[in-house]
PDB file of N, CA and C in Angstrom:
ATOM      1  N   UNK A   1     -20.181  29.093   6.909  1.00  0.00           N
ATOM      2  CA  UNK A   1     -20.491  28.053   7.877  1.00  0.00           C
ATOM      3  C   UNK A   1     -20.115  26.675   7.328  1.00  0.00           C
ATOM      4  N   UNK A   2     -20.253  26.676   5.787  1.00  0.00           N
ATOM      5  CA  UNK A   2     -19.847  25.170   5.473  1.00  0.00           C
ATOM      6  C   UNK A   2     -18.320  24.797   5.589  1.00  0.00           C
ATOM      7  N   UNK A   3     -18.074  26.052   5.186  1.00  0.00           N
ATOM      8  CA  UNK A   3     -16.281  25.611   4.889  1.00  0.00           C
ATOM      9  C   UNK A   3     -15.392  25.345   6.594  1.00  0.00           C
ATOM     10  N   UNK A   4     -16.485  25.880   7.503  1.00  0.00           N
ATOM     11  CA  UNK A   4     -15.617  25.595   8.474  1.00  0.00           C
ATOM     12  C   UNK A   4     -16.205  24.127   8.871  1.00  0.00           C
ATOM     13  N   UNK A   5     -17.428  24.053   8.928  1.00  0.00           N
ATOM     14  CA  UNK A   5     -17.599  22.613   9.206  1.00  0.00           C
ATOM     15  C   UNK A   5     -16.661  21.539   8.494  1.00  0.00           C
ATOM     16  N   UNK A   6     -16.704  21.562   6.924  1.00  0.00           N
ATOM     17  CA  UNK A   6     -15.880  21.070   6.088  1.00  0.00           C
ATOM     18  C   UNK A   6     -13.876  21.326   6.688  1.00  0.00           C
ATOM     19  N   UNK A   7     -13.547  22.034   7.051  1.00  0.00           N
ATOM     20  CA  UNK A   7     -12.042  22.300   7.487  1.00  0.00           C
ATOM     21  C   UNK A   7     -12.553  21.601   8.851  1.00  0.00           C
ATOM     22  N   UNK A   8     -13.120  21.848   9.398  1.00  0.00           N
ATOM     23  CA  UNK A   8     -12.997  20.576  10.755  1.00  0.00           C
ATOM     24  C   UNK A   8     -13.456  19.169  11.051  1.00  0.00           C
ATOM     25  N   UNK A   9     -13.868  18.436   9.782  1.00  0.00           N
ATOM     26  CA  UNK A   9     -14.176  17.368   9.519  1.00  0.00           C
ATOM     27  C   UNK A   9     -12.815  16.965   8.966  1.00  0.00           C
ATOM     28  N   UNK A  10     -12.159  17.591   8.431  1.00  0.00           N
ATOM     29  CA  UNK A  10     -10.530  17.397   7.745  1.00  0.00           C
ATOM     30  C   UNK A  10      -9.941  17.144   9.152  1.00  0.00           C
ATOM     31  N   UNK A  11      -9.913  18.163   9.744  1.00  0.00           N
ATOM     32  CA  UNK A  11      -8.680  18.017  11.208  1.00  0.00           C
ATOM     33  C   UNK A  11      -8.964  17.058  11.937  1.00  0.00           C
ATOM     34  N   UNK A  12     -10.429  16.826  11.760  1.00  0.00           N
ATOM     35  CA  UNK A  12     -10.757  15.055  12.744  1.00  0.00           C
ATOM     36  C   UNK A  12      -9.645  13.770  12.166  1.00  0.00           C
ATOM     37  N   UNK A  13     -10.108  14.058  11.072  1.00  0.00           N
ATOM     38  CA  UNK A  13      -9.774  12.845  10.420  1.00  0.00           C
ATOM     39  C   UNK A  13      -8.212  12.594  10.302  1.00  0.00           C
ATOM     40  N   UNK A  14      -7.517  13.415   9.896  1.00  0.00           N
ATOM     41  CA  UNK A  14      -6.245  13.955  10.160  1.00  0.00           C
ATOM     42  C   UNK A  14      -5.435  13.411  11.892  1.00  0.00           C
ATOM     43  N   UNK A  15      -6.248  13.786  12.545  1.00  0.00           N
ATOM     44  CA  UNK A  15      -5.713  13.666  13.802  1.00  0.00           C
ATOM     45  C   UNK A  15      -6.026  11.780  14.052  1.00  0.00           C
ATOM     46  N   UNK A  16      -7.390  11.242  13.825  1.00  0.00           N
ATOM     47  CA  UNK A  16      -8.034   9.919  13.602  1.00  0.00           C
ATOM     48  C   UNK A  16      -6.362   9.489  13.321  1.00  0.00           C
ATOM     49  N   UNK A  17      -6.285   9.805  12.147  1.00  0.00           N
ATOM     50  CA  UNK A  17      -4.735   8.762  11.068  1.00  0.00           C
ATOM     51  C   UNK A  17      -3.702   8.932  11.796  1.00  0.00           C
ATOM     52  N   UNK A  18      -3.355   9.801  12.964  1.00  0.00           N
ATOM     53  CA  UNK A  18      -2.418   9.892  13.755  1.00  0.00           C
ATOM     54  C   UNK A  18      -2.064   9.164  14.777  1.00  0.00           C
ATOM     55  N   UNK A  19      -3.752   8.770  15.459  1.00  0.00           N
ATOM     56  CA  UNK A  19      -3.448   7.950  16.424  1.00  0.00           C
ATOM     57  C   UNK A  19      -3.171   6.265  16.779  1.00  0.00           C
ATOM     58  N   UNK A  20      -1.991   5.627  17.245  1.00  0.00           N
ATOM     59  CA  UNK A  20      -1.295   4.689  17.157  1.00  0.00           C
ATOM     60  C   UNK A  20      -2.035   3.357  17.719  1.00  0.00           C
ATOM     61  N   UNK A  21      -1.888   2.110  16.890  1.00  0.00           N
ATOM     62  CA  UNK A  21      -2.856   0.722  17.453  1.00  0.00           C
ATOM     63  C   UNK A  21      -1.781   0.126  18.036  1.00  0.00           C
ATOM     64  N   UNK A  22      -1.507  -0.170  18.884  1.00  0.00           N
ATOM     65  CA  UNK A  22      -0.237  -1.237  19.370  1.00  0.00           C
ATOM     66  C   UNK A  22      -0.785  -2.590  19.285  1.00  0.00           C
ATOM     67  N   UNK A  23       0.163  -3.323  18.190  1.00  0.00           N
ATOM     68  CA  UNK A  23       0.298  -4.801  17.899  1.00  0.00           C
ATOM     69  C   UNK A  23       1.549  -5.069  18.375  1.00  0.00           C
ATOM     70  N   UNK A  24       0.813  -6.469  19.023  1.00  0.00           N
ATOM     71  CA  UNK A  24       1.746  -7.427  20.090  1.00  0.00           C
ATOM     72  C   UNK A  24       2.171  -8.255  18.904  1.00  0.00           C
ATOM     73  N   UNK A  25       3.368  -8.465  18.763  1.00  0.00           N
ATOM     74  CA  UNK A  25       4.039  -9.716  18.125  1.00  0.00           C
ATOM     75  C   UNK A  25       4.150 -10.820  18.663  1.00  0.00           C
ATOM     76  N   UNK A  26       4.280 -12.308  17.860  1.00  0.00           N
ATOM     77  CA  UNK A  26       4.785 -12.985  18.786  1.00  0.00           C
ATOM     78  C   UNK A  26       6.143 -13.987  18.954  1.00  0.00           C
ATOM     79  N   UNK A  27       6.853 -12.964  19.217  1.00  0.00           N
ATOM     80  CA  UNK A  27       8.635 -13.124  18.674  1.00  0.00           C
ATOM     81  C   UNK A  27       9.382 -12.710  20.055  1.00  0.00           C
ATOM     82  N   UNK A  28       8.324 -12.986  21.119  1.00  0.00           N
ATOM     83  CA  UNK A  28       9.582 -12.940  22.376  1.00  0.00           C
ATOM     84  C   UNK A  28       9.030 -11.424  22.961  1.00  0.00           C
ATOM     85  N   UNK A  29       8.227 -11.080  22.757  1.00  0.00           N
ATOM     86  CA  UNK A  29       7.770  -9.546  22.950  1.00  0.00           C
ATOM     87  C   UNK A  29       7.882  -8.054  22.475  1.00  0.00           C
ATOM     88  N   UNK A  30       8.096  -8.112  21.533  1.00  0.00           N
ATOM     89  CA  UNK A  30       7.867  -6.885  20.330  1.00  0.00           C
ATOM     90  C   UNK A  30       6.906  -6.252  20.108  1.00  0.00           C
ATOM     91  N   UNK A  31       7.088  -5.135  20.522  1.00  0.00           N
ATOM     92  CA  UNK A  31       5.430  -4.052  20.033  1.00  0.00           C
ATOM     93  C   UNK A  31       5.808  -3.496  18.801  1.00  0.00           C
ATOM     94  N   UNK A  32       4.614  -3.232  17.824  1.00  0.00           N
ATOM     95  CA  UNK A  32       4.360  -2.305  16.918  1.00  0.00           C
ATOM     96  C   UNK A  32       3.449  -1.642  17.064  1.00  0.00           C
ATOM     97  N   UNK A  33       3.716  -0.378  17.171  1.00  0.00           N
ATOM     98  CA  UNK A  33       2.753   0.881  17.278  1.00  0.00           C
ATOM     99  C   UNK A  33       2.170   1.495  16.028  1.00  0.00           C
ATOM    100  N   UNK A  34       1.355   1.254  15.566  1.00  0.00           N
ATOM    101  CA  UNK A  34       0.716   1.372  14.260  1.00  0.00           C
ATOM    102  C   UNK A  34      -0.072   2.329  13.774  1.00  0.00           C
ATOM    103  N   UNK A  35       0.217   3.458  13.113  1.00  0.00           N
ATOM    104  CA  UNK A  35      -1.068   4.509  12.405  1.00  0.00           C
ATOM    105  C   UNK A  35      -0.691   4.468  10.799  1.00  0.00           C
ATOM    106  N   UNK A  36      -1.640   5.463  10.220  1.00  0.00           N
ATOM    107  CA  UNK A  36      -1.768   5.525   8.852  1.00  0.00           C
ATOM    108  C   UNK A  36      -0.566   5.521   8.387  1.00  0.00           C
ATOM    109  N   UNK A  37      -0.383   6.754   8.949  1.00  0.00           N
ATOM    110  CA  UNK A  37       1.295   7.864   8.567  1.00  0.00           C
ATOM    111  C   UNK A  37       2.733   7.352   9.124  1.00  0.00           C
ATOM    112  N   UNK A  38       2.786   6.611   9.957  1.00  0.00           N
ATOM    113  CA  UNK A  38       3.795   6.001  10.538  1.00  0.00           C
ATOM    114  C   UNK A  38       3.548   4.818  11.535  1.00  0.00           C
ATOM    115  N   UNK A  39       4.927   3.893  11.631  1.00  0.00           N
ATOM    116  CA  UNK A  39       4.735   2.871  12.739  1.00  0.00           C
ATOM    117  C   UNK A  39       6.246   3.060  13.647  1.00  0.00           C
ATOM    118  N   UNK A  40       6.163   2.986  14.823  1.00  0.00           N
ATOM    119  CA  UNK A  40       6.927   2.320  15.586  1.00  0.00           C
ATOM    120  C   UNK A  40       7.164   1.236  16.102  1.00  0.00           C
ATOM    121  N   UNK A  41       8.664   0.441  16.485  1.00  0.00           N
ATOM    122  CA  UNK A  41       8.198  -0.629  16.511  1.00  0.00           C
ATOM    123  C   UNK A  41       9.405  -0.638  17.822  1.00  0.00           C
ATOM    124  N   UNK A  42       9.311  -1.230  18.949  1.00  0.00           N
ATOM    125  CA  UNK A  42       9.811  -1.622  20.107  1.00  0.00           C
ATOM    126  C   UNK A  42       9.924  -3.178  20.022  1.00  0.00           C
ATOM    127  N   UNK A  43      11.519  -3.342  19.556  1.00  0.00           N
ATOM    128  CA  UNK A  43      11.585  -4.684  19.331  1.00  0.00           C
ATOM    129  C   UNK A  43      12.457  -5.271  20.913  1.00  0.00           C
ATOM    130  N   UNK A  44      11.772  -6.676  20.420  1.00  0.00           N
ATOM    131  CA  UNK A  44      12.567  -7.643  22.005  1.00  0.00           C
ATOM    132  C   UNK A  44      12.129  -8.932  21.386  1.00  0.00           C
ATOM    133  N   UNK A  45      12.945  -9.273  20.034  1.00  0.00           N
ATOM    134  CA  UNK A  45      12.695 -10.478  19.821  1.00  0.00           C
ATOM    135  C   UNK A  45      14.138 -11.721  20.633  1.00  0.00           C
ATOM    136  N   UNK A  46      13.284 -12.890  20.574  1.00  0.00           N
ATOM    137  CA  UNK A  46      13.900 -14.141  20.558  1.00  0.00           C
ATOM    138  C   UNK A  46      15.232 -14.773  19.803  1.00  0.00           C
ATOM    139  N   UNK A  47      15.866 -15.048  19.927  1.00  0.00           N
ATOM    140  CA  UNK A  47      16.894 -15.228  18.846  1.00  0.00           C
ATOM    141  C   UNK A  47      17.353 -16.720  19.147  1.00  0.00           C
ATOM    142  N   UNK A  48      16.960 -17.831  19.108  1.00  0.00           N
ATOM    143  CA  UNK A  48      17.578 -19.380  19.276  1.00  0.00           C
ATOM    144  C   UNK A  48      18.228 -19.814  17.597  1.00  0.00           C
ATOM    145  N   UNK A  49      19.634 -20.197  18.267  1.00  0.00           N
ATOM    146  CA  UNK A  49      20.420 -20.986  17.227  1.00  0.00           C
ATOM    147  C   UNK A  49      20.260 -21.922  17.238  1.00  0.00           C
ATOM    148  N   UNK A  50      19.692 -22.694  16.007  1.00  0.00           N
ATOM    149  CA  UNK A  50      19.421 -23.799  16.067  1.00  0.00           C
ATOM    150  C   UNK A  50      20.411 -25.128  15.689  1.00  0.00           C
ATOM    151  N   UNK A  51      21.729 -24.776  15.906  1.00  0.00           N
ATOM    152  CA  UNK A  51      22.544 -25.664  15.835  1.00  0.00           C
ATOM    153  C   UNK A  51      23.245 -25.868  17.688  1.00  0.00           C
ATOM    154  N   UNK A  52      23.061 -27.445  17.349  1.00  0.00           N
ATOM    155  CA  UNK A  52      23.084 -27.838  19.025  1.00  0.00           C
ATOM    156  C   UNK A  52      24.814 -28.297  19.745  1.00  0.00           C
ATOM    157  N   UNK A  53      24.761 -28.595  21.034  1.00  0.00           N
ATOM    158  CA  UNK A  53      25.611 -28.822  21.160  1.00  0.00           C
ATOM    159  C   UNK A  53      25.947 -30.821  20.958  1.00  0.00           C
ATOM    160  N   UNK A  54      26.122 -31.651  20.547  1.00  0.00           N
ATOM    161  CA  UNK A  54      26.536 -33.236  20.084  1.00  0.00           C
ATOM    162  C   UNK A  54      26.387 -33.949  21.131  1.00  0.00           C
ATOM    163  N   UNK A  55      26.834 -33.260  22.175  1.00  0.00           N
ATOM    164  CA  UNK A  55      26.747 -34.409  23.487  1.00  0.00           C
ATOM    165  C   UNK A  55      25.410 -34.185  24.275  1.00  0.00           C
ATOM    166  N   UNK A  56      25.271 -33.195  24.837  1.00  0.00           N
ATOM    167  CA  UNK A  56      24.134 -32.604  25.730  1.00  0.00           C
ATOM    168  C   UNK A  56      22.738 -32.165  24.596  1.00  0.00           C
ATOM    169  N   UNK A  57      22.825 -31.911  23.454  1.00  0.00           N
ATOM    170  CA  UNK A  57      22.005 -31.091  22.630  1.00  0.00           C
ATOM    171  C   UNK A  57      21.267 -30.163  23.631  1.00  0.00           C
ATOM    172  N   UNK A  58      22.004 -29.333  23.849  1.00  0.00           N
ATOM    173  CA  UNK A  58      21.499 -28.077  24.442  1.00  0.00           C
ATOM    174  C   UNK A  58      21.843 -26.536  23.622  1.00  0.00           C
ATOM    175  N   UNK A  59      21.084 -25.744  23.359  1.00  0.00           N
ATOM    176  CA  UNK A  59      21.677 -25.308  22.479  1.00  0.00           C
ATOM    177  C   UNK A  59      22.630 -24.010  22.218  1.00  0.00           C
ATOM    178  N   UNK A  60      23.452 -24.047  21.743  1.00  0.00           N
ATOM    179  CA  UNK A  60      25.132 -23.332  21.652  1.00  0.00           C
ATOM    180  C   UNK A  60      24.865 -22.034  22.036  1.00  0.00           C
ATOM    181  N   UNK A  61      24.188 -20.672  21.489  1.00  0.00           N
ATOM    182  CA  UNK A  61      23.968 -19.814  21.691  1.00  0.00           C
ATOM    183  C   UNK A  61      22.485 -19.371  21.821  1.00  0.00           C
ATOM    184  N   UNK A  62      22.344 -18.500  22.285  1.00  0.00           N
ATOM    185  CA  UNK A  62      20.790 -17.366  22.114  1.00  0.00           C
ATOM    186  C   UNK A  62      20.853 -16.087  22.813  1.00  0.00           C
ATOM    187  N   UNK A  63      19.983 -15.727  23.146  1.00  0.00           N
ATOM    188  CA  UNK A  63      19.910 -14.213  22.581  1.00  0.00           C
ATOM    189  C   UNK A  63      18.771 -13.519  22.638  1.00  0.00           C
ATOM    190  N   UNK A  64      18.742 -12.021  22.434  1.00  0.00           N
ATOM    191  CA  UNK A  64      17.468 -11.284  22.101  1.00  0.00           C
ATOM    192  C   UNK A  64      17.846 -10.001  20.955  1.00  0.00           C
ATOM    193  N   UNK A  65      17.298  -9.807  20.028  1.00  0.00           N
ATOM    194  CA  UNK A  65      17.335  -8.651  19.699  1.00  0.00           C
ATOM    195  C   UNK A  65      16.577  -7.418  19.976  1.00  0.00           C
ATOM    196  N   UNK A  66      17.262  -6.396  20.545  1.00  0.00           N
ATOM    197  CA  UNK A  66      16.731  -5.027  21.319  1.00  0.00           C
ATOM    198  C   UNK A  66      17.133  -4.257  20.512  1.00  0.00           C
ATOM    199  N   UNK A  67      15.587  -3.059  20.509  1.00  0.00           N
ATOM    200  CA  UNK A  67      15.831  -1.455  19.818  1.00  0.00           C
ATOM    201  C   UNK A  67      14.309  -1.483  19.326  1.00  0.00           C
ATOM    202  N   UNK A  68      14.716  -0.191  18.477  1.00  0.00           N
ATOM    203  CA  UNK A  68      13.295   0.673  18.158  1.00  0.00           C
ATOM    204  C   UNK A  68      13.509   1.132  16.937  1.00  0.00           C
ATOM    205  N   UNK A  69      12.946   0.853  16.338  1.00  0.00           N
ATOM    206  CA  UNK A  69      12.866   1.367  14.365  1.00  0.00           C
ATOM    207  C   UNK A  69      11.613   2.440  14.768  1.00  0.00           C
ATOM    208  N   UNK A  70      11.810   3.241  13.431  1.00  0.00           N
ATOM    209  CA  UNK A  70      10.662   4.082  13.120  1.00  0.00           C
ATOM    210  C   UNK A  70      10.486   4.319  11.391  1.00  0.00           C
ATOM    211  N   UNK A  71       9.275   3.843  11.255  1.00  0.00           N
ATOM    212  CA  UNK A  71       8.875   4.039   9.945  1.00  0.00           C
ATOM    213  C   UNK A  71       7.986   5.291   9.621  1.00  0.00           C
ATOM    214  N   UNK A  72       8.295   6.339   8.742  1.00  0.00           N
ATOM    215  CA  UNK A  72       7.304   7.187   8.341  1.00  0.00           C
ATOM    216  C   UNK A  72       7.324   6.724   6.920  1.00  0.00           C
ATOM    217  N   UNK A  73       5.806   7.129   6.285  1.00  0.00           N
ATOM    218  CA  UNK A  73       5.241   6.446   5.320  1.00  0.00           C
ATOM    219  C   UNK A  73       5.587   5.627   4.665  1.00  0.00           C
ATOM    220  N   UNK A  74       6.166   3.925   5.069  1.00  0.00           N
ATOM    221  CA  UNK A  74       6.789   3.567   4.796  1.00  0.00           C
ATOM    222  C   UNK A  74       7.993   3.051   4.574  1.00  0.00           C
ATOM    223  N   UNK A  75       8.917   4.485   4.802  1.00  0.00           N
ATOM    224  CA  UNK A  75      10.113   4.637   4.949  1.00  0.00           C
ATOM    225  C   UNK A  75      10.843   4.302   6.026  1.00  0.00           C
ATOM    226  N   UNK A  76      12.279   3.301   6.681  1.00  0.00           N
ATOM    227  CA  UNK A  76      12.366   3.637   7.572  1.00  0.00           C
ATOM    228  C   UNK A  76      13.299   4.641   7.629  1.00  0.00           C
ATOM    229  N   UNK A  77      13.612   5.333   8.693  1.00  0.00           N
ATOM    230  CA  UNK A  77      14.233   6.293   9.485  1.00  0.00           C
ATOM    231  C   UNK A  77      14.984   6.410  10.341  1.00  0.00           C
ATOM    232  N   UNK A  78      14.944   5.361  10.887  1.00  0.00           N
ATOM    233  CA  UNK A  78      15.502   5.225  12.383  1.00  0.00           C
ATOM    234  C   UNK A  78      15.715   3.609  12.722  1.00  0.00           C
ATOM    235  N   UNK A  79      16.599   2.805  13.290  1.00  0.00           N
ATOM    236  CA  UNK A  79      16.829   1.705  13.474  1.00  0.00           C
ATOM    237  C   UNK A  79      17.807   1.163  14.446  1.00  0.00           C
ATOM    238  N   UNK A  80      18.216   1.130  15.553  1.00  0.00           N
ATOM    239  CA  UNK A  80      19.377   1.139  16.565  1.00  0.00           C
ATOM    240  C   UNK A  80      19.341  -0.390  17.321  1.00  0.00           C
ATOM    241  N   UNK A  81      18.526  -1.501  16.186  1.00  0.00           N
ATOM    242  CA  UNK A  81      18.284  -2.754  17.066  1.00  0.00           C
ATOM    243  C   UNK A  81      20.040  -3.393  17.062  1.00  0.00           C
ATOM    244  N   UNK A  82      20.029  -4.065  18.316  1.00  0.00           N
ATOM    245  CA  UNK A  82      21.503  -5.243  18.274  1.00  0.00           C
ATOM    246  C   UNK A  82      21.117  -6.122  19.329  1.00  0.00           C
ATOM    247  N   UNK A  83      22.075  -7.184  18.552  1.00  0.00           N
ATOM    248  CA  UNK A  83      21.870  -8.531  19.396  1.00  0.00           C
ATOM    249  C   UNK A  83      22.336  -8.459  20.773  1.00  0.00           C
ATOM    250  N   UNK A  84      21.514  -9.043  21.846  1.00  0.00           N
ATOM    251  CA  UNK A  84      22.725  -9.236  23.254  1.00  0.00           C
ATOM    252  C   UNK A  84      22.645 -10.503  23.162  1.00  0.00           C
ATOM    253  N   UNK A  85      23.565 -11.425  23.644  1.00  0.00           N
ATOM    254  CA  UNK A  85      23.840 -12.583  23.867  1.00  0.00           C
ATOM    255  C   UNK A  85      23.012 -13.071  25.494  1.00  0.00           C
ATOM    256  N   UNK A  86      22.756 -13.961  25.991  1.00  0.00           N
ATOM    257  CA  UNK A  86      22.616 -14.365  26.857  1.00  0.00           C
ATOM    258  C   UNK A  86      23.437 -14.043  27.906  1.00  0.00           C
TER     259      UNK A  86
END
């Protein structure tokens, strides 16, 4: 009787470290999906160049960077972000 109580106090906890916190960034709208064992991250950042244009100072380019990394323990794994231009 103990060892199973004990083996299913493990699988709680186990499953607990699995499940994901989503943190809002604040870089233009980027999620990170956050557990023990791994994070995902759904990027949609901002991208302003900060060199202007001389006459108008309006500025030359911008942008967003889009994609999705995946980190397991640490590690990443996966990464497919690229810039789009305006």
């Amino acid at each position: 009787m103990k060892k199973k109580m004990t083996v299913g106090i493990i699988v709680v906890c186990l499953l607990i470290c699995l499940i994901p916190i989503p943190l809002r960034k604040k870089d233009g709208g980027s999620v990170e999906y956050k557990a023990l064992f791994y994070s995902v991250t759904k990027y949609h950042q901002i991208v302003l160049n900060p060199e202007t244009d001389s006459e108008e100072g309006d500025i030359v380019e911008s942008g967003f960077i889009k994609g999705w990394g995946i980190k397991i323990l640490g590690v990443e794994i996966f990464n497919n972000t690229q810039y789009v231009p305006d």
